[in-house]
Protein backbone atom coordinates (compact mmCIF):
# COMPACT_ATOMS: atom_id res chain seq x y z
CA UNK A 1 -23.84 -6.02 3.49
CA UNK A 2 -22.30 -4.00 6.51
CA UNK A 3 -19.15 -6.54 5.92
CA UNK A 4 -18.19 -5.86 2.54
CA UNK A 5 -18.83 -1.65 3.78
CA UNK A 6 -15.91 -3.09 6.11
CA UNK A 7 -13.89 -4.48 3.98
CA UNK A 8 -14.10 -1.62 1.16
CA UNK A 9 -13.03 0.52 3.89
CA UNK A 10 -10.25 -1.80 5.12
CA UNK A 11 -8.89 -2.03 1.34
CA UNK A 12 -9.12 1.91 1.20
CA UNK A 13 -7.25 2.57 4.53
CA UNK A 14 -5.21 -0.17 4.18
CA UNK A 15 -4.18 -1.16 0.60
CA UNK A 16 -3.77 2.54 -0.43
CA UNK A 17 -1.11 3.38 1.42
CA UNK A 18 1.15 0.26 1.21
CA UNK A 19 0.67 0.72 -2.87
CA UNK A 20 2.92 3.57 -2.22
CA UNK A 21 5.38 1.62 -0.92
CA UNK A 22 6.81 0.01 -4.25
CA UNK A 23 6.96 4.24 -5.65
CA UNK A 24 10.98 3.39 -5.35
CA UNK A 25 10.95 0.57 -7.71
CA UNK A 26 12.13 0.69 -10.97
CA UNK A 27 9.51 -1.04 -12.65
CA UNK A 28 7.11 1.09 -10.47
CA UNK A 29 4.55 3.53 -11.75
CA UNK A 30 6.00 6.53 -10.25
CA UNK A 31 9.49 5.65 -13.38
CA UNK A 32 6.70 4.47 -15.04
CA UNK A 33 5.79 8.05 -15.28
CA UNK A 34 8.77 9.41 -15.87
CA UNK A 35 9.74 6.70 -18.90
CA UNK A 36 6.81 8.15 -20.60
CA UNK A 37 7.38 12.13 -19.86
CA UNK A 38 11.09 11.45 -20.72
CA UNK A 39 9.72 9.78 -23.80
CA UNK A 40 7.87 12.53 -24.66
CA UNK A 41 9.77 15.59 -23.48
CA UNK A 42 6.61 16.56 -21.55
CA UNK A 43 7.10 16.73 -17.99
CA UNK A 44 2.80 16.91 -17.46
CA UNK A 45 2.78 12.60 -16.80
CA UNK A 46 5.01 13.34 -13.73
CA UNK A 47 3.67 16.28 -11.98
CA UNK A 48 0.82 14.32 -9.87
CA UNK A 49 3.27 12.27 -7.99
CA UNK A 50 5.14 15.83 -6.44
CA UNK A 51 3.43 18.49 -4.11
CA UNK A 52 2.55 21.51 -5.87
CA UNK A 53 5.77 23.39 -3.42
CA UNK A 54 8.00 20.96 -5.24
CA UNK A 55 6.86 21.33 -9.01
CA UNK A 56 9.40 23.87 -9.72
CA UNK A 57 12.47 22.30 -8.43
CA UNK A 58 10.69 19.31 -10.25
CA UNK A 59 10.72 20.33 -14.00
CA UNK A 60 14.38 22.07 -13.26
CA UNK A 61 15.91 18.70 -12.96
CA UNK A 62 13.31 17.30 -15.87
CA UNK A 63 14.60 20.24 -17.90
CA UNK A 64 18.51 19.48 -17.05
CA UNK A 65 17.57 15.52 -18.02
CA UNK A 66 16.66 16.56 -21.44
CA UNK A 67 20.13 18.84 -22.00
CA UNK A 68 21.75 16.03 -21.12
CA UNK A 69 19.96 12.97 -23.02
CA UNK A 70 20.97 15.07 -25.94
CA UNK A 71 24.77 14.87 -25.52
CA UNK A 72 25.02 10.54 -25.80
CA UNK A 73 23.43 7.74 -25.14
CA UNK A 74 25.83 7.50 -21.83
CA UNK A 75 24.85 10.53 -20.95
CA UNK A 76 21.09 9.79 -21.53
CA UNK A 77 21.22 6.72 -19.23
CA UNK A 78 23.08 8.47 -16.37
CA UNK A 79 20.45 11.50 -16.95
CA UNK A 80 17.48 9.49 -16.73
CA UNK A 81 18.48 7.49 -13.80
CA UNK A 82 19.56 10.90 -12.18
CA UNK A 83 15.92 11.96 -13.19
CA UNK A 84 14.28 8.82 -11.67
CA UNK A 85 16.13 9.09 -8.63
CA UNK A 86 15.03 12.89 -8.17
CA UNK A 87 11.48 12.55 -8.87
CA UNK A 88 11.33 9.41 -5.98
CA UNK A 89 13.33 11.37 -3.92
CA UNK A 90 10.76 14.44 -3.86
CA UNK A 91 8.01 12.12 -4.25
CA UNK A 92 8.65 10.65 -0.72
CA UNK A 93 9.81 13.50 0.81
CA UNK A 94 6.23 15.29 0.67
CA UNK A 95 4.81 11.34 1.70
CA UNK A 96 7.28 11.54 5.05
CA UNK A 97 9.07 9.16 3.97
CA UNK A 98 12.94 8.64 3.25
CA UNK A 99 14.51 7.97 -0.22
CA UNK A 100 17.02 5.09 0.29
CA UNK A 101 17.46 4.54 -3.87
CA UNK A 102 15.81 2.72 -6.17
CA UNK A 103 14.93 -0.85 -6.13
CA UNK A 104 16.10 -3.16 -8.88
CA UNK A 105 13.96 -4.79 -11.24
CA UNK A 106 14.45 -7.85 -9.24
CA UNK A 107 12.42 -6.73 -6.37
CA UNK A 108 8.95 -7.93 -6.26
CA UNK A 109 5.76 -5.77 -4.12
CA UNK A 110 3.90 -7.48 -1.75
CA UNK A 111 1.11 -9.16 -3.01
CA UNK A 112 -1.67 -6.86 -1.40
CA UNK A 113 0.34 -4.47 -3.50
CA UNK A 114 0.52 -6.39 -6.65
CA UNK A 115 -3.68 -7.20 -6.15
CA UNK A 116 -4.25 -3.49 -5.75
CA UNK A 117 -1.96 -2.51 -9.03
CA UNK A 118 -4.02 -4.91 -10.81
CA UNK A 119 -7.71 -4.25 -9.59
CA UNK A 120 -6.17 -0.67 -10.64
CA UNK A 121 -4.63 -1.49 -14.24
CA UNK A 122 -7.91 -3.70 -14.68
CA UNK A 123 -10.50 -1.26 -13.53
CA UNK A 124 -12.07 -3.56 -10.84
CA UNK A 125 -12.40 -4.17 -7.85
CA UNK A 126 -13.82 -7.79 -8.25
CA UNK A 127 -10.94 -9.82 -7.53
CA UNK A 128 -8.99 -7.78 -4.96
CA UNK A 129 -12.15 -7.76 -2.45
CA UNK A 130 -12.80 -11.40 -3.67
CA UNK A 131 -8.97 -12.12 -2.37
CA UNK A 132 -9.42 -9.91 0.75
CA UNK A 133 -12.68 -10.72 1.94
CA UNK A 134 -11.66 -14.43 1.80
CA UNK A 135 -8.85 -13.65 3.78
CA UNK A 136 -10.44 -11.40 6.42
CA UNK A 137 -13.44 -13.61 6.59
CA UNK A 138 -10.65 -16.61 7.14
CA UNK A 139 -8.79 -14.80 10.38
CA UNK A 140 -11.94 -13.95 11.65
CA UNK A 141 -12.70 -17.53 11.90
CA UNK A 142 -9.15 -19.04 12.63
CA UNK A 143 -9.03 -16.59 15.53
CA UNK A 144 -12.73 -16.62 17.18
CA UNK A 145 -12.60 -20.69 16.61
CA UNK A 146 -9.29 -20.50 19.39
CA UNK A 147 -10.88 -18.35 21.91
CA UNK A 148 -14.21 -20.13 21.86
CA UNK A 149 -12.46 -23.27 21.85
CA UNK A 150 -10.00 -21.81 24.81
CA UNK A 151 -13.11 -20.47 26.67
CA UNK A 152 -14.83 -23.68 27.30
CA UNK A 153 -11.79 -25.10 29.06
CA UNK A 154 -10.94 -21.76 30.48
CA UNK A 155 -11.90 -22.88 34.17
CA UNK A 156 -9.66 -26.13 34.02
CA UNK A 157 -6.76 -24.78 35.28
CA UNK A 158 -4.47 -21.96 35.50
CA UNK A 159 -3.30 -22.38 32.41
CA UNK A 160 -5.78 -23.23 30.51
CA UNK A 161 -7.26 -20.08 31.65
CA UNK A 162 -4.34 -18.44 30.47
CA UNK A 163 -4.32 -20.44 26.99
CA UNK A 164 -8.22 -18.38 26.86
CA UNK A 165 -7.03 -14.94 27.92
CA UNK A 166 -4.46 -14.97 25.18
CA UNK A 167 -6.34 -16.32 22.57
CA UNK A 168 -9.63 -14.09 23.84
CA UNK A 169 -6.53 -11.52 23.55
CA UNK A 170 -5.69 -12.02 19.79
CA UNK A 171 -9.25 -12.01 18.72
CA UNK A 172 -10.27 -9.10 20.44
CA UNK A 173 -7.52 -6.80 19.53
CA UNK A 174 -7.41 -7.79 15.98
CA UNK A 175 -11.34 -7.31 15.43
CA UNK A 176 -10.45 -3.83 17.44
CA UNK A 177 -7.71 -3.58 14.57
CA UNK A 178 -9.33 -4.29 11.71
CA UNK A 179 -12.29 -2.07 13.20
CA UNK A 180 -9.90 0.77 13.41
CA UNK A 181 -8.34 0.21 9.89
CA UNK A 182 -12.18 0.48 8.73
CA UNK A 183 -12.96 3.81 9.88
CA UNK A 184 -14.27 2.45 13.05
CA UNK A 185 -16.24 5.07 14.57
CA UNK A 186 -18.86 5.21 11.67
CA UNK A 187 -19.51 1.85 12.13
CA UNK A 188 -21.48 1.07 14.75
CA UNK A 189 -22.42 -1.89 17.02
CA UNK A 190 -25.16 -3.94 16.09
CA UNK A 191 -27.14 -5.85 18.53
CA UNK A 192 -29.54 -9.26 17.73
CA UNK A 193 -32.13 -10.06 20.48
């Protein structure tokens, strides 16, 4: 039980904020958003994804973007990207991050982003912790496998002793790692005599 606590905390700490990464995509729910306010002419879809400090200069540009759809159909396209562009652009400014444009339809997330969308879109959480568990539960293996392995011939020679403190290494700072990403201090040791 006290692995899967780990493991919803690791997708909480660590899946959340790499879902933000794909807010600059075109096809990305942050345009998402703004599709459907332009659609609408109601900038309320759009106003979670700014700071409160930045709704203002917000639904100035929204307001400009819907003067201008209504001149052409040129002029809507070049308005709406203008509008899609602005709302990333403040988006990741109050994240700390820059806005370097948006990304093409072409681009695709990474797939601990695309899992997340989709235990999102789907309600459930089933699959994603399925996926991750699998995978944690996999490393954890892979890399305690080497350093026991490694440990046994550690005395062998200088090398192989080295061969053990770097694979004793790897395991012990990613369990540190993934203990950190989980919140680490609220999870404490547990001891089997």
């Amino acid at each position: 039980m006290r692995f899967l606590s780990v493991v919803h905390a690791i997708l909480f700490i660590l899946v959340a904020p790499a879902a933000f990464a794909h807010c600059d995509w075109i096809n990305g729910p942050v345009v998402a958003d703004a599709r459907t306010a332009l659609a609408s002419a109601d900038v309320r879809p759009v106003l979670k994804w700014v700071a409160a400090a930045d709704e203002a200069e917000l639904r100035r540009a929204f307001d400009r973007t819907l003067a201008a759809r209504a001149t052409s159909a040129e002029a809507r396209n070049v308005a709406d990207q203008w509008f899609f562009e602005t709302l990333v652009r403040i988006h990741r400014a109050s994240e700390g991050e820059p806005f370097t444009g948006l990304k093409g339809a072409e681009y695709k997330p990474e797939a601990g982003i695309e899992m997340a969308d989709h235990a999102i879109d789907h309600d459930s959480l089933a699959e994603l912790e399925k996926s991750l568990t699998a995978a944690l539960r996999s490393e954890l293996q892979k890399r305690f496998a080497a350093a026991a392995e490694a440990k046994k011939h550690a005395t062998e020679s200088v090398e192989a002793g080295r061969r053990f403190v770097h694979a004793y290494a790897e395991f012990i700072h990613y369990v540190d790692g993934v203990h950190r990403s989980a919140g680490g201090a609220g999870i404490e040791h547990e001891t089997h005599e």
